[in-house]
PDB file of N, CA and C in Angstrom:
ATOM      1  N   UNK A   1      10.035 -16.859 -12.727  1.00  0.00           N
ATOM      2  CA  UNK A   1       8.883 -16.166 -13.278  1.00  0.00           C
ATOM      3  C   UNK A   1       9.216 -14.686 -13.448  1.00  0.00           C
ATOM      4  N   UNK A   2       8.967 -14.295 -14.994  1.00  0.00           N
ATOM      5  CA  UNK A   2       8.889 -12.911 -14.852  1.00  0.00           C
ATOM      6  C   UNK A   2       8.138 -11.693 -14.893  1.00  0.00           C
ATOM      7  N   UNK A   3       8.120 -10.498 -14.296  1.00  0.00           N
ATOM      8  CA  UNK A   3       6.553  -9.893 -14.339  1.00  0.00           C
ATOM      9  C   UNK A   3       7.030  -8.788 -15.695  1.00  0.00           C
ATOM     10  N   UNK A   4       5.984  -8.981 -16.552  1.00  0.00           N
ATOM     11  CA  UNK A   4       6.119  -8.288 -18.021  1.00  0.00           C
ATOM     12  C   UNK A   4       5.535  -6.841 -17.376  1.00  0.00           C
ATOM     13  N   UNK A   5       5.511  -6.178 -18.249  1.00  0.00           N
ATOM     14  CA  UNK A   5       6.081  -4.439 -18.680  1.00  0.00           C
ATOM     15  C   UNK A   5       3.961  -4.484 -18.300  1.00  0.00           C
ATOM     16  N   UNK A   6       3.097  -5.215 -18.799  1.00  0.00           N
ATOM     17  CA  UNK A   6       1.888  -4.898 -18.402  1.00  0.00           C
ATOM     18  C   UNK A   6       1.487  -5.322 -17.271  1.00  0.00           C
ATOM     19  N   UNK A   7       1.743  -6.359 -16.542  1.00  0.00           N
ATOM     20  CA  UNK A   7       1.695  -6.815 -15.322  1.00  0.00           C
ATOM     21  C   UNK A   7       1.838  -5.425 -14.396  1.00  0.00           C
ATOM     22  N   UNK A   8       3.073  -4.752 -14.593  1.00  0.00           N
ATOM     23  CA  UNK A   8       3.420  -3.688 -13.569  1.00  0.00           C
ATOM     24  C   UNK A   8       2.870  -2.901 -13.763  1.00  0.00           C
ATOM     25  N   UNK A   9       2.202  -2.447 -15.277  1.00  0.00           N
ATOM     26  CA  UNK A   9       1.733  -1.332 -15.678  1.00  0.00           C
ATOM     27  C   UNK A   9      -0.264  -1.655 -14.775  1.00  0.00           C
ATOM     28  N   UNK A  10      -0.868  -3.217 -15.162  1.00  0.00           N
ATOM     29  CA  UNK A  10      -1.721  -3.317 -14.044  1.00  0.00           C
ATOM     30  C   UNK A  10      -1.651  -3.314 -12.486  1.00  0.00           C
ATOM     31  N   UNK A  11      -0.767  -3.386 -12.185  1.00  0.00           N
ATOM     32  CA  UNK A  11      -0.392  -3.370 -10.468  1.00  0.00           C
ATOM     33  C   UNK A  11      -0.571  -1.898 -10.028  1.00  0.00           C
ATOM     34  N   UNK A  12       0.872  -1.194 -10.932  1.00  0.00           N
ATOM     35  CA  UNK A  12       0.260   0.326 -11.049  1.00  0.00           C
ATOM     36  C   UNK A  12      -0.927   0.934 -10.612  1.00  0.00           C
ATOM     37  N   UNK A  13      -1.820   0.369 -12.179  1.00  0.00           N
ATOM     38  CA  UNK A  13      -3.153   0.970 -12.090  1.00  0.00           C
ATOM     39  C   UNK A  13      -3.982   0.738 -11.206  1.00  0.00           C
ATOM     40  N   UNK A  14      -4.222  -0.600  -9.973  1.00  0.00           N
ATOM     41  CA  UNK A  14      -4.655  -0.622  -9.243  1.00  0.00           C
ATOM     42  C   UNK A  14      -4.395   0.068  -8.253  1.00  0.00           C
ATOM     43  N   UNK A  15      -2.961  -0.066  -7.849  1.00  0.00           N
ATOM     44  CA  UNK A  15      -2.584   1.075  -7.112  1.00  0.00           C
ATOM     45  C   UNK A  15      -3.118   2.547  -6.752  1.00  0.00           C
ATOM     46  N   UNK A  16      -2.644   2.565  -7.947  1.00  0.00           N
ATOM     47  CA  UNK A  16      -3.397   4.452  -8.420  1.00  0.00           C
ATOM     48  C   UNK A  16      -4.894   4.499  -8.224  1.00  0.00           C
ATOM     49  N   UNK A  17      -5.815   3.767  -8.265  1.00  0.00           N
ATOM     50  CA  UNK A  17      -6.940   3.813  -8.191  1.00  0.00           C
ATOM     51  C   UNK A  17      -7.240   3.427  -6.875  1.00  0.00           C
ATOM     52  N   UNK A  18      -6.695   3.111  -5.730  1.00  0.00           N
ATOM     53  CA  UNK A  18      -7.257   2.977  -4.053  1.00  0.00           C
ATOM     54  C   UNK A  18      -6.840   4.255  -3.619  1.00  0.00           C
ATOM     55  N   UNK A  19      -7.317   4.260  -2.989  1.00  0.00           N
ATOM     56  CA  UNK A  19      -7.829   6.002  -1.736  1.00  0.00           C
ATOM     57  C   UNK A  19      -6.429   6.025  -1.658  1.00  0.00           C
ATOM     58  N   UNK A  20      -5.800   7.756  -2.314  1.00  0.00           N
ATOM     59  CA  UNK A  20      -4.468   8.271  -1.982  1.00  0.00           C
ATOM     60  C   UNK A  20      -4.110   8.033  -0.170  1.00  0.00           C
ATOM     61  N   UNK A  21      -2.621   8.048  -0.473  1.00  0.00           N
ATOM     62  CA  UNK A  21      -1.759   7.141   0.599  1.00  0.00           C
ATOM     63  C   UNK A  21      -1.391   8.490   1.067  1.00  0.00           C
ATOM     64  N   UNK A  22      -0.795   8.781   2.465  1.00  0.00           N
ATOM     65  CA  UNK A  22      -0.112   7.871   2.968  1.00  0.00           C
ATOM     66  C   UNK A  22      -1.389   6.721   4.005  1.00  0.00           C
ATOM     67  N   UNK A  23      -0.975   5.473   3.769  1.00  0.00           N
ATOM     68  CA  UNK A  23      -2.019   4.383   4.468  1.00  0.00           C
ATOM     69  C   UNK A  23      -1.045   3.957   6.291  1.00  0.00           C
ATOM     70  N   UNK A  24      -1.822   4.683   7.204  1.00  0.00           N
ATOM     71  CA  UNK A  24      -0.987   3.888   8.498  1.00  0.00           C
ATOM     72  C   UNK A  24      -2.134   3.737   9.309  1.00  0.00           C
ATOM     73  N   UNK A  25      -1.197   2.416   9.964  1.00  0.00           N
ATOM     74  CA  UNK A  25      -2.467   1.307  10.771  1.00  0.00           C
ATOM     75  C   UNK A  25      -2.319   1.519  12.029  1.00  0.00           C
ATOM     76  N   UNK A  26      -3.528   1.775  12.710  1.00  0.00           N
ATOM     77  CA  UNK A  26      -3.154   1.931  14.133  1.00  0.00           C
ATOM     78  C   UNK A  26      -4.255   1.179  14.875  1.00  0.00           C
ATOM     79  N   UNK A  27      -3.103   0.423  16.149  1.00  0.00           N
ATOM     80  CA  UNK A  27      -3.716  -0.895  16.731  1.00  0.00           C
ATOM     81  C   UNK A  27      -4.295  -0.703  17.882  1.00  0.00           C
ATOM     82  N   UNK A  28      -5.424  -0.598  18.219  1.00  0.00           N
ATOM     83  CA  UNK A  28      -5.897  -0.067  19.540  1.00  0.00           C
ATOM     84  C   UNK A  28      -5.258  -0.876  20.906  1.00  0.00           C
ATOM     85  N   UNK A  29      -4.596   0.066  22.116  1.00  0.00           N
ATOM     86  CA  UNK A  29      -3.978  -0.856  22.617  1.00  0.00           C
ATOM     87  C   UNK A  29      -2.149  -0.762  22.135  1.00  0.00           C
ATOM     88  N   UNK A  30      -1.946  -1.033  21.097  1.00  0.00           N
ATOM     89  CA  UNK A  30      -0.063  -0.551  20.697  1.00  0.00           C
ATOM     90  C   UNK A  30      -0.075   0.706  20.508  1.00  0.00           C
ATOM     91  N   UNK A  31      -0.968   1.421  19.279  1.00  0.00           N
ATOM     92  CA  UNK A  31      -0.884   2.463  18.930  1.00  0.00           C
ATOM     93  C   UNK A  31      -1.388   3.839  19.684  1.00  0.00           C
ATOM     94  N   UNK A  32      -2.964   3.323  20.714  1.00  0.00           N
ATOM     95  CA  UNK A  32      -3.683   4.909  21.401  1.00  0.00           C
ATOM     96  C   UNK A  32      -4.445   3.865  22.200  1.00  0.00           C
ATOM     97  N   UNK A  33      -5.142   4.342  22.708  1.00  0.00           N
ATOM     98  CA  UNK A  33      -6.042   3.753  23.912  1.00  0.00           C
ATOM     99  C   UNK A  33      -7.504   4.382  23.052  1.00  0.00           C
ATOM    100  N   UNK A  34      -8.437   2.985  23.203  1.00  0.00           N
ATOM    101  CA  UNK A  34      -9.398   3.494  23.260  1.00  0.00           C
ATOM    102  C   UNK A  34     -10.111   3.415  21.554  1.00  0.00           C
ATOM    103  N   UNK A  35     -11.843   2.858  21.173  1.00  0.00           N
ATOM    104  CA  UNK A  35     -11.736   2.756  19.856  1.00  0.00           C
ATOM    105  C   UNK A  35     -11.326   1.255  19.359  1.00  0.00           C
ATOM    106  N   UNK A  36     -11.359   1.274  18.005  1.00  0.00           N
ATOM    107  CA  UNK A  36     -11.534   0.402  17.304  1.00  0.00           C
ATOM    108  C   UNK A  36      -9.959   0.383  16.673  1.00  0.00           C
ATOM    109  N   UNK A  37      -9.248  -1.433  15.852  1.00  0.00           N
ATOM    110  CA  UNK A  37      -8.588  -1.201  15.334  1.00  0.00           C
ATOM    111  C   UNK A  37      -8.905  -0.026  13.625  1.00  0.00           C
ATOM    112  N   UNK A  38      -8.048   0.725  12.859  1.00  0.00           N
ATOM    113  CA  UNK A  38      -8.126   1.159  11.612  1.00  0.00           C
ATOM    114  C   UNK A  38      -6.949   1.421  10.955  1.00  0.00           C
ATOM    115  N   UNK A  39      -7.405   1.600  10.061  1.00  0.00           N
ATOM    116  CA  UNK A  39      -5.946   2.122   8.766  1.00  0.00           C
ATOM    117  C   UNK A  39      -6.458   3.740   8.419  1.00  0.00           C
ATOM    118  N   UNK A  40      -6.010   4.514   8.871  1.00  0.00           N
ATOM    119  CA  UNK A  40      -5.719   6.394   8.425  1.00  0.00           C
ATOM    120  C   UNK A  40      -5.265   6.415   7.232  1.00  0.00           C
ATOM    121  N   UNK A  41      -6.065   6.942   6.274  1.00  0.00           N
ATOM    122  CA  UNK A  41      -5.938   7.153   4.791  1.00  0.00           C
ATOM    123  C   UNK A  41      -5.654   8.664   4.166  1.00  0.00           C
ATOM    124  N   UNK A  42      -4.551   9.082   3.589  1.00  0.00           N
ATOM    125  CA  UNK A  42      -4.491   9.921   3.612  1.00  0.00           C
ATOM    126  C   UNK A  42      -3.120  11.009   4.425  1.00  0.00           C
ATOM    127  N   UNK A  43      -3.233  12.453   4.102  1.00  0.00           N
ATOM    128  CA  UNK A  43      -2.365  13.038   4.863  1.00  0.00           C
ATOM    129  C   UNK A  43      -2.991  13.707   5.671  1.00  0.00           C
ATOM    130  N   UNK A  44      -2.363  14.666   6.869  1.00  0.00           N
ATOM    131  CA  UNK A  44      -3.321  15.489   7.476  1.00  0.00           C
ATOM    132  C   UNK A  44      -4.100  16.427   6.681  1.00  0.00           C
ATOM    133  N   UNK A  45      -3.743  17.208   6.109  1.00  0.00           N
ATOM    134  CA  UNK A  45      -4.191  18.359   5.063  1.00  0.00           C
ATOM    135  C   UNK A  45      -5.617  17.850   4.128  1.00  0.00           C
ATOM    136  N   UNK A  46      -5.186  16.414   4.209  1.00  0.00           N
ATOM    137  CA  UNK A  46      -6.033  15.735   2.814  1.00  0.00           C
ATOM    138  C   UNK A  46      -6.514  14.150   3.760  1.00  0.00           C
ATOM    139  N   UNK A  47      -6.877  14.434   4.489  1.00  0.00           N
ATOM    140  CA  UNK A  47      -7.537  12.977   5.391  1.00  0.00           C
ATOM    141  C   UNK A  47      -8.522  12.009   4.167  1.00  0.00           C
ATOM    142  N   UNK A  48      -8.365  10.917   4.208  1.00  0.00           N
ATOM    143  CA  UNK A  48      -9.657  10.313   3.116  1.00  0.00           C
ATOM    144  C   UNK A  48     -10.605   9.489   4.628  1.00  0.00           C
ATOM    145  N   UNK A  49     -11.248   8.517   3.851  1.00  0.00           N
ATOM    146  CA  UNK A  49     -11.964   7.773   4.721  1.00  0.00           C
ATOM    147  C   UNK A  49     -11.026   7.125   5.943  1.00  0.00           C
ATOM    148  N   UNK A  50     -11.230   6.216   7.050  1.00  0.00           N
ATOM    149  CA  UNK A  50     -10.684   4.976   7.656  1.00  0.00           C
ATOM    150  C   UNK A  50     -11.566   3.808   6.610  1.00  0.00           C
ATOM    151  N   UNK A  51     -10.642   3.145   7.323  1.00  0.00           N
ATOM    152  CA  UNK A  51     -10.340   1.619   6.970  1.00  0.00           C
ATOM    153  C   UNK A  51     -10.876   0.553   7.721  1.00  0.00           C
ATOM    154  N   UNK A  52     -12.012   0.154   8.184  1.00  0.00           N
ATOM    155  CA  UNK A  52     -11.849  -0.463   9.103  1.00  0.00           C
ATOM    156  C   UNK A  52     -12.218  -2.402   8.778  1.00  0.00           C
ATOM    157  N   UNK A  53     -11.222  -3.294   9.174  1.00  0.00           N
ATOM    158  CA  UNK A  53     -11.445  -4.813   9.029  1.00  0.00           C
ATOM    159  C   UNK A  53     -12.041  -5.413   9.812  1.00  0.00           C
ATOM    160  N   UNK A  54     -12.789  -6.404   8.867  1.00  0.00           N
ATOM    161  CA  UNK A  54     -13.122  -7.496  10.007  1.00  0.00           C
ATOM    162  C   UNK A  54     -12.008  -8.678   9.937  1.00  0.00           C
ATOM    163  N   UNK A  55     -12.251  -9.352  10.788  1.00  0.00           N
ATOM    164  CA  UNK A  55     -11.216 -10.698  10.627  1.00  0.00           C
ATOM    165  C   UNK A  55      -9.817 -10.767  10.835  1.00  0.00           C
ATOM    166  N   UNK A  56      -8.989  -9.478  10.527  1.00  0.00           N
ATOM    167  CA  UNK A  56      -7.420  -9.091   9.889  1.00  0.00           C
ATOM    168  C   UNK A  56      -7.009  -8.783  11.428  1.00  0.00           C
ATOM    169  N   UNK A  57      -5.997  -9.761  11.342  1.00  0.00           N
ATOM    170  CA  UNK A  57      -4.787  -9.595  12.547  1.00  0.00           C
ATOM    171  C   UNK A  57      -4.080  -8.610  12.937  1.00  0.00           C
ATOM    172  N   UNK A  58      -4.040  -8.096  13.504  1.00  0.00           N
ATOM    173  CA  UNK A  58      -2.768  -7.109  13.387  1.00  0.00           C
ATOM    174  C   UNK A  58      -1.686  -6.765  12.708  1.00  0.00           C
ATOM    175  N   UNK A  59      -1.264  -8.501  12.369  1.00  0.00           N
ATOM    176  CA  UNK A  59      -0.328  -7.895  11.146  1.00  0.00           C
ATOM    177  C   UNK A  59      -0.730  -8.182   9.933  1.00  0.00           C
ATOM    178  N   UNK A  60      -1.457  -8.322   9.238  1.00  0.00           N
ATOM    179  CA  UNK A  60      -3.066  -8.671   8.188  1.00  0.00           C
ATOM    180  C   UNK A  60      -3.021  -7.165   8.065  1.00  0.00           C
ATOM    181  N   UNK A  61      -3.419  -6.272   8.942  1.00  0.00           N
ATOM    182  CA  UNK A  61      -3.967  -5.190   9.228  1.00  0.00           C
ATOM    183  C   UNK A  61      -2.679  -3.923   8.952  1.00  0.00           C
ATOM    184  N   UNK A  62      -1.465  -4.261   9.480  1.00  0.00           N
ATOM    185  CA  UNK A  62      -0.544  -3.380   8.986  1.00  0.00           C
ATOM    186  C   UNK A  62      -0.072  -3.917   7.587  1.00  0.00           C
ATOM    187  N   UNK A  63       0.193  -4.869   7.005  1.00  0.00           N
ATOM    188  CA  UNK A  63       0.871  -5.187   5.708  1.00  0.00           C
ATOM    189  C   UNK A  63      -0.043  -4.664   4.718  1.00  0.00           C
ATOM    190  N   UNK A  64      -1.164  -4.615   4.919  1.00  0.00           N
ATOM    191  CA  UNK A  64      -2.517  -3.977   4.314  1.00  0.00           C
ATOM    192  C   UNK A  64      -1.576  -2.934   4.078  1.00  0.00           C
ATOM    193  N   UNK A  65      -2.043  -1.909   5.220  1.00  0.00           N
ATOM    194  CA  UNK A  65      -1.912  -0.295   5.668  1.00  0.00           C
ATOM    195  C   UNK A  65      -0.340  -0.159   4.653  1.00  0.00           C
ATOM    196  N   UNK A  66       1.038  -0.967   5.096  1.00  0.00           N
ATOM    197  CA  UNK A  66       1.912  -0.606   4.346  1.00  0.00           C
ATOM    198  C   UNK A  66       2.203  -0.539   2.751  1.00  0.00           C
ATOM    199  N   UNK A  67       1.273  -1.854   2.628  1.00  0.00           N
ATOM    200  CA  UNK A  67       1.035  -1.811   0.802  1.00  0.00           C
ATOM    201  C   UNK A  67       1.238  -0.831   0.056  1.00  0.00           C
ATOM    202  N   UNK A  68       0.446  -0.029   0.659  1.00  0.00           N
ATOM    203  CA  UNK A  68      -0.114   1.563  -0.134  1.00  0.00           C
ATOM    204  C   UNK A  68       0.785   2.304  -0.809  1.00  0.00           C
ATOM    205  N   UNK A  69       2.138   2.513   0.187  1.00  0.00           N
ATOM    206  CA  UNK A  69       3.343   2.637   0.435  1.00  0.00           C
ATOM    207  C   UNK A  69       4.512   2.168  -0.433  1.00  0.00           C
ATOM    208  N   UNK A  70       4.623   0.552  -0.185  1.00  0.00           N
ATOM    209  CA  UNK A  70       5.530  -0.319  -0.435  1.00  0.00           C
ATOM    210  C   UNK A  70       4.912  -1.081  -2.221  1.00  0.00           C
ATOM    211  N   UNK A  71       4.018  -0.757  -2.275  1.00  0.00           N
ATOM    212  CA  UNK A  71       3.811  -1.432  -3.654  1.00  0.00           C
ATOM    213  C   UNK A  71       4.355  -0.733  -4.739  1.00  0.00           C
ATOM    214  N   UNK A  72       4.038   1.170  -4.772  1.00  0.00           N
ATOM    215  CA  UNK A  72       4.747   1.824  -5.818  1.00  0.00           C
ATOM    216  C   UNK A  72       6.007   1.732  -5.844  1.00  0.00           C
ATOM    217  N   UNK A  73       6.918   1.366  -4.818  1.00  0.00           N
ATOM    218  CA  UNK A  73       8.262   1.401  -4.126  1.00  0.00           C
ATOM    219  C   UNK A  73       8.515   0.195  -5.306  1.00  0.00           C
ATOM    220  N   UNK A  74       8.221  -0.639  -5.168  1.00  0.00           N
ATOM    221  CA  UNK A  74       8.500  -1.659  -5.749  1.00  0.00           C
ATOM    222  C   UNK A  74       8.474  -1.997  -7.456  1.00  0.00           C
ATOM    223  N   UNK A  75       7.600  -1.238  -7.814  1.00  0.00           N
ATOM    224  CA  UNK A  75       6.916  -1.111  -9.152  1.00  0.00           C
ATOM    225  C   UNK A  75       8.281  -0.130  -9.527  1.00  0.00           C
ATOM    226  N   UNK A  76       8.866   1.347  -9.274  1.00  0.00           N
ATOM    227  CA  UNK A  76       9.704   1.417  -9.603  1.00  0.00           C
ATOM    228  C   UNK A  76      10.961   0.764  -9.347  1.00  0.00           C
ATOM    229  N   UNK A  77      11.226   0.231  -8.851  1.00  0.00           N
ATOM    230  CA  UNK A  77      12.719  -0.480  -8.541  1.00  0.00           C
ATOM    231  C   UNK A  77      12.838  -1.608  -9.505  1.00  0.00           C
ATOM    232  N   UNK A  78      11.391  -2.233  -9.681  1.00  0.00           N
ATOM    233  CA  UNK A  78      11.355  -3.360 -10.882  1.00  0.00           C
ATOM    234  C   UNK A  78      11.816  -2.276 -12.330  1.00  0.00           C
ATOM    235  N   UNK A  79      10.932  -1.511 -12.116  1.00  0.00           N
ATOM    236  CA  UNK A  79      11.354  -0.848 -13.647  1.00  0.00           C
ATOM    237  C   UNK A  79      12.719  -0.663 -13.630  1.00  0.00           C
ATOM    238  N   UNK A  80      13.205   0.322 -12.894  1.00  0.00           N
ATOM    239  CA  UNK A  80      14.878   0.810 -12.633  1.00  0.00           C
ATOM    240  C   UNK A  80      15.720  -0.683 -13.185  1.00  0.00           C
ATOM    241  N   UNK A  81      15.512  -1.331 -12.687  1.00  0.00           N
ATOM    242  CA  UNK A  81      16.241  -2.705 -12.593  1.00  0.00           C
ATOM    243  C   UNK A  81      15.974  -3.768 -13.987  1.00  0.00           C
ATOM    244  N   UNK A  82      14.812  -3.321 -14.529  1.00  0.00           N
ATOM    245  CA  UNK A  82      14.565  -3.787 -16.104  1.00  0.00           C
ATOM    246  C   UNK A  82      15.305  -3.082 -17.124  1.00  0.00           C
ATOM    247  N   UNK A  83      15.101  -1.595 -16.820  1.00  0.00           N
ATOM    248  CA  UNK A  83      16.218  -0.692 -17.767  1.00  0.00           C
ATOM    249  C   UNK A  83      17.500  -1.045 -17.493  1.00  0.00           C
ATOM    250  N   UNK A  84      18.025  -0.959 -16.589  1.00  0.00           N
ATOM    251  CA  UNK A  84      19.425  -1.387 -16.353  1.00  0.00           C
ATOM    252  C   UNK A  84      19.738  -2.727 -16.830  1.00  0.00           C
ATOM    253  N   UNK A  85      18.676  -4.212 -16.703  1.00  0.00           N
ATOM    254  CA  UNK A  85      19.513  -5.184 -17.235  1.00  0.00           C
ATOM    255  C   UNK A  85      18.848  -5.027 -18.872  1.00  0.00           C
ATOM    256  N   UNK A  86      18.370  -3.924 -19.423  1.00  0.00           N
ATOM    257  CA  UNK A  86      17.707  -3.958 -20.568  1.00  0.00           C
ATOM    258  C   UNK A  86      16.433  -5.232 -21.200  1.00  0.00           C
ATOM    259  N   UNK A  87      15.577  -5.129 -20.112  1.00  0.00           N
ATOM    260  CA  UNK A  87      14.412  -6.676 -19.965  1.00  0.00           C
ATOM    261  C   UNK A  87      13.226  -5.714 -20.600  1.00  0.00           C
ATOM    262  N   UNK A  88      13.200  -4.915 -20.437  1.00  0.00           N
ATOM    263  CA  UNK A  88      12.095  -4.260 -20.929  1.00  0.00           C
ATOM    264  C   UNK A  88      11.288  -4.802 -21.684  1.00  0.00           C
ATOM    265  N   UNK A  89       9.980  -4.627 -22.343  1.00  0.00           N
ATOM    266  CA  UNK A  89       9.148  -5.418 -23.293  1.00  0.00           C
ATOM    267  C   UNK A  89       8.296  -4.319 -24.161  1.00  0.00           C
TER     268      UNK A  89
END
C-alpha cells in the first residue's frame, strides 16, 4: 500500500491543527508523586492546555503524548524518501 502526496499532505494538516507540541506524558507514580495521570502540551514559555484521558493505559497514554512528535518526523522522511526514489504524485 502506498500513501499518495494527499494522504500526507492530510495527516499533515491534522497534525498542524492539534494544540502545538512539544506533547509529554507524565504517569503519576513513574513520572511525580501525586495528581492525576496527563499529557503537558506545549513548551515552558508557551504551556497550552493538559490532556487528560479516560480509559488510556499508560502506554495508550504515552504513544498519544509521542504522536505529536513522531508523526511530523515521519511525514518528512516519507517525503525525503519519495523524492529520492522519485514516487512523488
Amino acid at each position: 500500500m502506498c500513501i499518495t502526496d494527499r494522504e500526507l499532505e492530510e495527516i499533515g494538516a491534522r497534525c498542524n491543527s492539534a494544540t502545538p507540541g512539544p506533547w509529554v506524558s507524565f504517569i503519576e507514580g513513574r513520572d511525580y508523586s501525586g495528581g492525576s495521570n496527563f499529557i503537558m502540551t506545549g513548551s515552558k514559555g508557551n504551556r497550552g492546555e493538559d490532556i487528560e484521558l479516560t480509559g488510556a493505559t499508560s502506554s495508550d497514554q504515552d504513544f498519544i503524548a509521542h504522536a505529536r512528535q513522531d508523526v511530523p518526523k515521519l511525514i518528512d522522511e516519507i517525503k525525503r524518501l519519495k523524492t529520492i526514489l522519485g514516487a512523488t504524485e
